[in-house]
Protein backbone atom coordinates (compact mmCIF):
# COMPACT_ATOMS: atom_id res chain seq x y z
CA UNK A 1 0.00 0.00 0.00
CA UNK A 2 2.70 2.26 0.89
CA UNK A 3 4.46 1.70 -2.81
CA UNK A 4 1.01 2.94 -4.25
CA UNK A 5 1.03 6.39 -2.10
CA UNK A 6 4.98 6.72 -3.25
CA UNK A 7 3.91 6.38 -7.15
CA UNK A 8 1.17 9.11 -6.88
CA UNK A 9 3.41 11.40 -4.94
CA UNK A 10 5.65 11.00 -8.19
CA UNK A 11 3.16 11.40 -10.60
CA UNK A 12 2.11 14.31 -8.84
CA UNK A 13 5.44 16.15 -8.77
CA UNK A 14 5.83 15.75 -12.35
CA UNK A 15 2.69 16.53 -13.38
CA UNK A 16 3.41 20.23 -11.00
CA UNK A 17 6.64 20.74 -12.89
CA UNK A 18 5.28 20.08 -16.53
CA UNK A 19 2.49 22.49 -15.44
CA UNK A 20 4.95 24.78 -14.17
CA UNK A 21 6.62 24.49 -17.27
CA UNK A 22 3.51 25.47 -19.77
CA UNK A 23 2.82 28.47 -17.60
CA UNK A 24 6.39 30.06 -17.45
CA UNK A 25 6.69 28.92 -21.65
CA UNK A 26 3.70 30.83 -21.93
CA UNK A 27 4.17 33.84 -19.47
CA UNK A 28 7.30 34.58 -21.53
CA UNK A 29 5.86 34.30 -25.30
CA UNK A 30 3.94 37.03 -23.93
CA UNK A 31 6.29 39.42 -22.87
CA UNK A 32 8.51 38.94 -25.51
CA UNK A 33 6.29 40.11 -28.18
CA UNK A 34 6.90 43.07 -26.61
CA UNK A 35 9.37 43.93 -28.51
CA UNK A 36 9.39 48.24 -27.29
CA UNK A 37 10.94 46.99 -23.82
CA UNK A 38 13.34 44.38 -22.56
CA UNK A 39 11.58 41.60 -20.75
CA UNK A 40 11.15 41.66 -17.40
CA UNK A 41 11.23 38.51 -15.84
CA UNK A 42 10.16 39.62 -12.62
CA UNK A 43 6.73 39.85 -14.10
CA UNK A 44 7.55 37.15 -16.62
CA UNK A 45 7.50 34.84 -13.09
CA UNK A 46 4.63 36.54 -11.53
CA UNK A 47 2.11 35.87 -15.05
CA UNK A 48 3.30 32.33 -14.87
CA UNK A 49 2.11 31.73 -11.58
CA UNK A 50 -1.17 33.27 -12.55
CA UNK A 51 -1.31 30.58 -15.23
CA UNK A 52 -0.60 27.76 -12.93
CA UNK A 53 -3.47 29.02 -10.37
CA UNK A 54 -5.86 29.62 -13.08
CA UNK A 55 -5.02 26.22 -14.22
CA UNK A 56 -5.47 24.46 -11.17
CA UNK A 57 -8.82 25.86 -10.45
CA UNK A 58 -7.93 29.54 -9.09
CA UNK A 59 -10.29 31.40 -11.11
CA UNK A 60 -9.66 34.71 -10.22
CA UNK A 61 -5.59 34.95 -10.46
């Protein structure tokens, strides 16, 4: 039983980092097509986590 809970916990990382992954790929398309101002990746960081909330269920990021 406890090799079941280890799996999941796995799966579950993984699946956090991929997400993590889309949102900061997509937070930075963003920006740079800005193409007036260098990107700031301050706020590049700050849009991705917006993704990742919205994506996990946060509806109002």
């Amino acid at each position: 039983m406890s090799e079941e809970f280890e799996s999941d916990d796995v799966w579950d990382q993984e699946t956090m980092v991929e997400l993590r992954r889309f949102g900061l790929e997509h937070a930075l398309m963003a920006h740079m097509h800005k193409r007036d101002a260098a990107v700031d990746l301050g706020t590049v960081f700050k849009d991705a986590d917006r993704i990742v909330n919205y994506v996990l269920g946060d509806l109002n990021p």
